[in-house]
Protein backbone atom coordinates (compact mmCIF):
# COMPACT_ATOMS: atom_id res chain seq x y z
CA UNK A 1 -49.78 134.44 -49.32
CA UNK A 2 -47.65 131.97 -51.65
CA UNK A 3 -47.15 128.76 -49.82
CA UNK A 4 -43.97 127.13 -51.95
CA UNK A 5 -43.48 123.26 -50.15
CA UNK A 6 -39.60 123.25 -50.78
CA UNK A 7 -37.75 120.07 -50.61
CA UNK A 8 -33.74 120.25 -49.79
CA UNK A 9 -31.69 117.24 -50.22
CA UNK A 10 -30.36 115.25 -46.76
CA UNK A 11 -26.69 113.65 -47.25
CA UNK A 12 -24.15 114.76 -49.46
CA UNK A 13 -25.82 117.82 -50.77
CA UNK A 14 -27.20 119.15 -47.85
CA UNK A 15 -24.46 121.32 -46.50
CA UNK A 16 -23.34 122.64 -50.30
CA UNK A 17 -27.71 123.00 -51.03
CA UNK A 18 -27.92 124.94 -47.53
CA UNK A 19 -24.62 127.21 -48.29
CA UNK A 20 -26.40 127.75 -51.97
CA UNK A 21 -29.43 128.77 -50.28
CA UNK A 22 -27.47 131.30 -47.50
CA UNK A 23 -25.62 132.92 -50.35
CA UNK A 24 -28.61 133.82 -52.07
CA UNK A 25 -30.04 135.38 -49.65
CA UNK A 26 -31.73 132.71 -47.47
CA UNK A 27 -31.16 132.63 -43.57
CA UNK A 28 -31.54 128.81 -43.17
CA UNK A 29 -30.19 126.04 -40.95
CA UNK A 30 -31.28 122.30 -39.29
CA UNK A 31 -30.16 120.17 -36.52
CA UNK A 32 -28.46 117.34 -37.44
CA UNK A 33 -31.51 115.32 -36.12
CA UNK A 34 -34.25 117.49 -37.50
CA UNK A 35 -36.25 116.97 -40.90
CA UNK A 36 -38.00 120.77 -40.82
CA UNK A 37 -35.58 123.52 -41.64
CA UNK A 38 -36.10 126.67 -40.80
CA UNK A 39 -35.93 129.61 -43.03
CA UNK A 40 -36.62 132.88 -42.63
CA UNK A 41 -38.79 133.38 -45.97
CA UNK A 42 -43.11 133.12 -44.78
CA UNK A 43 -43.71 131.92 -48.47
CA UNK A 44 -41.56 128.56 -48.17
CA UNK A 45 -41.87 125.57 -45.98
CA UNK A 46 -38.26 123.83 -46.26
CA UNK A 47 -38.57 119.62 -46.05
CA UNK A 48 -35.33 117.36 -45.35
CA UNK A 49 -35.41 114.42 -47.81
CA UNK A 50 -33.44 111.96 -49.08
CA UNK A 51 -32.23 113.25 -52.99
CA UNK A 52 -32.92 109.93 -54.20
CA UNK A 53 -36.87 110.41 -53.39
CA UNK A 54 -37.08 113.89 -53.66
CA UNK A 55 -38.65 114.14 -57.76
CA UNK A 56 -40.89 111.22 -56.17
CA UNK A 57 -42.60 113.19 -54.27
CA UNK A 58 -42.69 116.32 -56.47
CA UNK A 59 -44.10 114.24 -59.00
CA UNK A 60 -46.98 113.10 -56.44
CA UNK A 61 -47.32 116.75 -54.87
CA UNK A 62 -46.56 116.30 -51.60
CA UNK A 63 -43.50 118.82 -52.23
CA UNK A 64 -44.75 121.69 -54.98
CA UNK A 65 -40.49 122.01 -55.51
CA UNK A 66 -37.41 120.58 -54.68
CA UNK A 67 -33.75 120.14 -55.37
CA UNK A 68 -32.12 117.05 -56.60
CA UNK A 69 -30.01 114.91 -58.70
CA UNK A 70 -30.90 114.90 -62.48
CA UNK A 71 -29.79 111.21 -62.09
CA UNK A 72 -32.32 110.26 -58.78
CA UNK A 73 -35.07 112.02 -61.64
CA UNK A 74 -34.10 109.61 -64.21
CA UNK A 75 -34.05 106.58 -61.72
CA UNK A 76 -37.39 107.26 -60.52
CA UNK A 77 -38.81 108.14 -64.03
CA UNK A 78 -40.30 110.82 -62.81
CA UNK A 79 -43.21 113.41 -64.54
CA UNK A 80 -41.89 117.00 -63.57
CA UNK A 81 -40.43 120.56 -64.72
CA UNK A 82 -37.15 121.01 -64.59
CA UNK A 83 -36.79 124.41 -64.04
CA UNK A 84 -32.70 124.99 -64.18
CA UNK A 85 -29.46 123.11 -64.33
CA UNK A 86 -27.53 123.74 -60.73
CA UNK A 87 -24.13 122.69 -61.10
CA UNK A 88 -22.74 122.11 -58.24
CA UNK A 89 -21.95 118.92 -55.60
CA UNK A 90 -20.39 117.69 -52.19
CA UNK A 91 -16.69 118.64 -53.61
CA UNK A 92 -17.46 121.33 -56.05
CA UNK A 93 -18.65 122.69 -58.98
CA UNK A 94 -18.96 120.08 -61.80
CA UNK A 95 -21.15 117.04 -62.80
CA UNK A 96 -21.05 113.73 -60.95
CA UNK A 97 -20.94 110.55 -62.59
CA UNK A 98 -22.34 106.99 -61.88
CA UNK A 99 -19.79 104.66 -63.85
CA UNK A 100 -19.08 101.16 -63.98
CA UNK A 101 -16.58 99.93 -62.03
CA UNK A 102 -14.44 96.67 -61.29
CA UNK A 103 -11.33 95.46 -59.60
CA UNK A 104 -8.14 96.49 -61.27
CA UNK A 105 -7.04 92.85 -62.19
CA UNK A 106 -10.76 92.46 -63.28
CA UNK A 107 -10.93 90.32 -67.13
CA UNK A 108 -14.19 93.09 -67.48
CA UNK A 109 -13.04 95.83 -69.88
CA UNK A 110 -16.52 97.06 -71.51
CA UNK A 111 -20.54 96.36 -71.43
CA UNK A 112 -19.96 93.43 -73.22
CA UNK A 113 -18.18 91.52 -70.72
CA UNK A 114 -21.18 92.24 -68.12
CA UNK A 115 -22.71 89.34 -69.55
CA UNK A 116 -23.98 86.62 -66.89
CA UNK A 117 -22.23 88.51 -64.40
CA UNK A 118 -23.63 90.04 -60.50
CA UNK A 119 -23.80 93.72 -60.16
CA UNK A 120 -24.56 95.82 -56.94
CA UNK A 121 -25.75 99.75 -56.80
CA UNK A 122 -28.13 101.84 -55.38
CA UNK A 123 -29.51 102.95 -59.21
CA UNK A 124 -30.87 99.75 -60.44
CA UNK A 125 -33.18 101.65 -62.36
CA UNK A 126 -29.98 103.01 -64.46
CA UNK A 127 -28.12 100.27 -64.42
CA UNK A 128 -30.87 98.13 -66.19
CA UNK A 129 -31.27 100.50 -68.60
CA UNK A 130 -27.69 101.22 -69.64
CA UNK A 131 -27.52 96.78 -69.97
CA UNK A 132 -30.91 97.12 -72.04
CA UNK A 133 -29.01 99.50 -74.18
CA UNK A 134 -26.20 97.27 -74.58
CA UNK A 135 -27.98 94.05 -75.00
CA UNK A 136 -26.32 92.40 -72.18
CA UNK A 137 -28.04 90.00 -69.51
CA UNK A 138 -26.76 90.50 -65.61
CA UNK A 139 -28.13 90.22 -62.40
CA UNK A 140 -28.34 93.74 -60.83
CA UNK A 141 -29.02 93.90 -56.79
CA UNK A 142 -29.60 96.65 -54.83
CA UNK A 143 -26.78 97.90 -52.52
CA UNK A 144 -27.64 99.23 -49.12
CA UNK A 145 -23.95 101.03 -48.86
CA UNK A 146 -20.44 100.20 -48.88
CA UNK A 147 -20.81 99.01 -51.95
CA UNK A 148 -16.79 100.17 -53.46
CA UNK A 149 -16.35 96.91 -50.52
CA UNK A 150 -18.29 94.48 -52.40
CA UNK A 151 -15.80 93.45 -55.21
CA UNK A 152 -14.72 90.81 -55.94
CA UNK A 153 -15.97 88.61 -52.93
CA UNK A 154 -19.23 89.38 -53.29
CA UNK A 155 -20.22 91.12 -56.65
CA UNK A 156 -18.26 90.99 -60.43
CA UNK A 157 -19.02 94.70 -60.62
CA UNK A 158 -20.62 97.76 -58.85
CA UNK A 159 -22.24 100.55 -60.26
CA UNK A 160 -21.23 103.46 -58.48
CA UNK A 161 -21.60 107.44 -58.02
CA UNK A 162 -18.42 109.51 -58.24
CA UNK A 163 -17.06 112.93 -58.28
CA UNK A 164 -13.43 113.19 -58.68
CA UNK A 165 -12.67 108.60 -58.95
CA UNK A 166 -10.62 109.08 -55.88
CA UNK A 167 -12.39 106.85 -53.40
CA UNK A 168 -12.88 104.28 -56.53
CA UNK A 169 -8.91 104.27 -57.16
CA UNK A 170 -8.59 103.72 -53.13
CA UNK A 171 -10.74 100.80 -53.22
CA UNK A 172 -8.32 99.34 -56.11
CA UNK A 173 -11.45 99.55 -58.19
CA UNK A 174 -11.01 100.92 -62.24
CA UNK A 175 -14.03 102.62 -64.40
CA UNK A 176 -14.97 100.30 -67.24
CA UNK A 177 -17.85 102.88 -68.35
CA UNK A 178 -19.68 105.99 -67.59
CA UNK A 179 -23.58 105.23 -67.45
CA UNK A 180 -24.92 109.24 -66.71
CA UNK A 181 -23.49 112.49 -65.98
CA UNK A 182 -25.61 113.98 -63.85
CA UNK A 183 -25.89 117.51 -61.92
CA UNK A 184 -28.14 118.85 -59.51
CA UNK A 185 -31.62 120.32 -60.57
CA UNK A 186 -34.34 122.71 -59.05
CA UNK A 187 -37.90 120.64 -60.13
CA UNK A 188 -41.44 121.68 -59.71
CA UNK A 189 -44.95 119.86 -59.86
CA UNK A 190 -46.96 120.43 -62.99
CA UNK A 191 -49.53 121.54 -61.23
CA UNK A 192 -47.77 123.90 -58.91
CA UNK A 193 -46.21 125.13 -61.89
CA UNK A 194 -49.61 125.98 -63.60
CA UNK A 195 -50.12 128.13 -60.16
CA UNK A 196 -48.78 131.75 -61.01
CA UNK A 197 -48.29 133.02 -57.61
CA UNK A 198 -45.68 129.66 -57.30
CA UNK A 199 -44.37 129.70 -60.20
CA UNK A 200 -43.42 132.94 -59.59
CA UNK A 201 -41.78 131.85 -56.46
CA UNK A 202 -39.96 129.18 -57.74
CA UNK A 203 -38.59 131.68 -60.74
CA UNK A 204 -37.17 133.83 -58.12
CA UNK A 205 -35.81 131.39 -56.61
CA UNK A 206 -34.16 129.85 -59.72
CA UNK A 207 -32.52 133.36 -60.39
CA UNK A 208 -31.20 134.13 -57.23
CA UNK A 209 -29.66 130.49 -56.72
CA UNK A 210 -28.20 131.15 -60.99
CA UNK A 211 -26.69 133.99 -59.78
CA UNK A 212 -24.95 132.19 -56.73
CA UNK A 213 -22.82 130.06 -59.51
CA UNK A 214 -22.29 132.72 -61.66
CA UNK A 215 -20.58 134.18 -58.73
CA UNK A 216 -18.73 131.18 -58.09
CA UNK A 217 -15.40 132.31 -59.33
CA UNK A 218 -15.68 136.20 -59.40
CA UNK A 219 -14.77 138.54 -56.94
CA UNK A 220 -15.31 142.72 -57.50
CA UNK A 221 -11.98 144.77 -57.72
CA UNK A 222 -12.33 148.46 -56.63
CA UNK A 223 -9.59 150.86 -56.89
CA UNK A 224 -8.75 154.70 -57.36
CA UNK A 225 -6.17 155.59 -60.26
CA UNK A 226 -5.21 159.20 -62.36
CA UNK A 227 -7.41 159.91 -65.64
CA UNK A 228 -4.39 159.48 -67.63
CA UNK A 229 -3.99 155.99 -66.74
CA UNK A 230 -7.70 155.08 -67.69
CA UNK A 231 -6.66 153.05 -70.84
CA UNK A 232 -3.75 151.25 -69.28
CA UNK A 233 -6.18 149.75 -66.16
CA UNK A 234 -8.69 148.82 -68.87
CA UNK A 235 -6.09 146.74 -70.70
CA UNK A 236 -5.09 145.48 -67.73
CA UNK A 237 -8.17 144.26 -65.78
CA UNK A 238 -10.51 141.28 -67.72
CA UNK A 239 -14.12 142.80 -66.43
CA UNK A 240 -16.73 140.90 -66.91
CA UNK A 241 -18.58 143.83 -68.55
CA UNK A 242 -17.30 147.18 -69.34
CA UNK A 243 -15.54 149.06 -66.44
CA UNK A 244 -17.53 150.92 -63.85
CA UNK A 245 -15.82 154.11 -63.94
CA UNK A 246 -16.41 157.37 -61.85
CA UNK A 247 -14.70 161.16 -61.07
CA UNK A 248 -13.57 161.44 -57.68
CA UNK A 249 -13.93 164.46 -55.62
CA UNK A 250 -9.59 165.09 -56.33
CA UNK A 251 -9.10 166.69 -59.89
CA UNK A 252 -7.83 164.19 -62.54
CA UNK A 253 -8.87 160.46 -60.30
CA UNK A 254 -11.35 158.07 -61.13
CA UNK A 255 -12.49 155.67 -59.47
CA UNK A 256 -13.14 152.27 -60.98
CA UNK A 257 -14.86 148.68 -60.35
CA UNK A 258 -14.94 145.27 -62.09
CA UNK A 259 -16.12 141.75 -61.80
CA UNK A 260 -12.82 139.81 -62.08
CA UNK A 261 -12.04 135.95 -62.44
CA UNK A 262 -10.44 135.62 -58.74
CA UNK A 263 -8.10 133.28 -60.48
CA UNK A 264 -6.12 136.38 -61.86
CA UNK A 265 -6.12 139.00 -59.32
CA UNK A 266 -2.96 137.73 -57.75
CA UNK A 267 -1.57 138.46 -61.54
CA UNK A 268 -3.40 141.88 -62.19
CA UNK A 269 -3.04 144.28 -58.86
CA UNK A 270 0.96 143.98 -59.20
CA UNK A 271 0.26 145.35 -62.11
CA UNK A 272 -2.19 147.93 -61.58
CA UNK A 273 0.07 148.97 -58.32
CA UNK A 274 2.63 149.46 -61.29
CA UNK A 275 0.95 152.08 -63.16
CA UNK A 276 0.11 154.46 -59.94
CA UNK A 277 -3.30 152.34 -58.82
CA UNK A 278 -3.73 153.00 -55.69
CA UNK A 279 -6.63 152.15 -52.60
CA UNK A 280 -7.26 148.70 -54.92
CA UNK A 281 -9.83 146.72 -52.72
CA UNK A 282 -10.79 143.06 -53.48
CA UNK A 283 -14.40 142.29 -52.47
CA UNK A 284 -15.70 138.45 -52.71
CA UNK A 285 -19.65 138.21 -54.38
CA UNK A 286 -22.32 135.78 -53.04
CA UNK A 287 -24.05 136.47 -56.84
CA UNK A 288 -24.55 137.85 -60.23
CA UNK A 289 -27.31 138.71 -61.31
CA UNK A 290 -27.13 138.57 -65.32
């Protein structure tokens, strides 16, 4: 029997990895002092680690897979497959960013203006490449946390991971520059991907957790409405595919089903109540399988 070494992020991603996981199809959970999640698939043995060392150790093999940053994979320079983009975070569905950042009355306006000066983050690792790329000279230091709390007393500048720039903009703190744009990935060891019976594990995997995002947004609409009205629902409702149409058991009424933006159903079932639709049901989706 496979035996996949899985590696789940601990912090921020945990609780949005772990939902990820439940949705497709994955009974898992972890007490909140406990490294070994349990899951009830024989083939995988779920790890807690820190995201930022994560593609470490998948490079090295102790983990055959795990999930991570794209940015904690550039930081660490590490030698691994990516198998598939994940987009998703701690606040929702769209990249992160580690930017530049300085105090709003700050004289620092671009890359340039770095020069000679102190900067804190946890990426040093991207933050001495992005100066590299500039051609600009500055001490970098590593930050151990707080680090939106550093400026000005202690720091000219932080480099800084951010979702939606709210917490920066609390901490009176302005972006001067983006650095990366990063999202979450699913990454395998070479060698475990040279292993068939794995690879074909972490495939699976890949597909199922694809099909939780492209499910994201989309819930199913199901409702019964008269033959003659066929044409009218299908203008009205936006499938996703063709509509799922079949004869009910009562002369001259179809039933009919469609994967639906949930953004617009609020719009489209006054609407298909208008033209006789009746018995509409909407169901949310855990996935989509393409």
């Amino acid at each position: 029997m496979t035996q996949l070494i899985l590696g789940f992020p601990k912090g921020s991603l945990q609780e949005a990895t772990f939902d990820m996981m439940r949705k497709a199809g994955f009974n898992i959970s972890c007490g909140s002092r406990s490294y070994s999640p349990s899951i009830d698939d024989p083939e995988i043995t779920p790890r807690l680690i820190r995201a930022q060392e994560i593609s470490r150790y998948v490079e090295l093999g102790a983990l055959d897979a795990g999930i991570t940053g794209y940015d904690w994979i550039v930081e660490n320079d590490s030698d691994v497959v990516e198998v598939t983009e994940l987009v998703y975070g701690k606040q929702g569905f769209r990249p992160v960013r580690w930017v530049v950042a300085v105090p709003n009355d700050s004289d620092i306006h671009c890359a340039k203006d770095l020069e000679g000066k102190l900067i804190a983050t946890e990426a040093v690792g991207l933050t001495q490449q992005y100066l590299d790329k500039h051609g600009v000279k500055a001490d970098v230091e590593f930050s151990w946390g707080a680090t939106e709390a550093k400026t000005p007393e202690l720091v000219d500048a932080i480099v800084e991971l951010t979702e939606t720039g709210s917490s920066l903009k609390a901490n009176n703190l302005r972006i001067v520059d983006t650095i990366l744009s990063s999202t979450t990935r699913l990454i395998v060891n070479k060698k475990s991907w040279e292993d068939k019976d794995k690879r074909a594990k972490v495939e699976q995997l890949a597909m199922l957790l694809q099909g939780v995002l492209a499910a994201k947004s989309k819930v199913l609409l199901k409702l019964n409405a008269k033959e003659d009205v066929l044409s009218k629902v299908n203008e009205i409702l936006p499938s996703l595919h063709a509509l799922t149409v079949n004869k009910l058991a009562e002369s001259g009424w179809v039933a009919v089903e469609a994967v639906v933006e949930e953004t617009v159903v609020r719009e489209i079932i006054p609407l298909l109540k208008e033209i006789g639709a009746e018995g509409i049901i909407e169901i949310p989706l855990n996935k989509i399988i393409a």
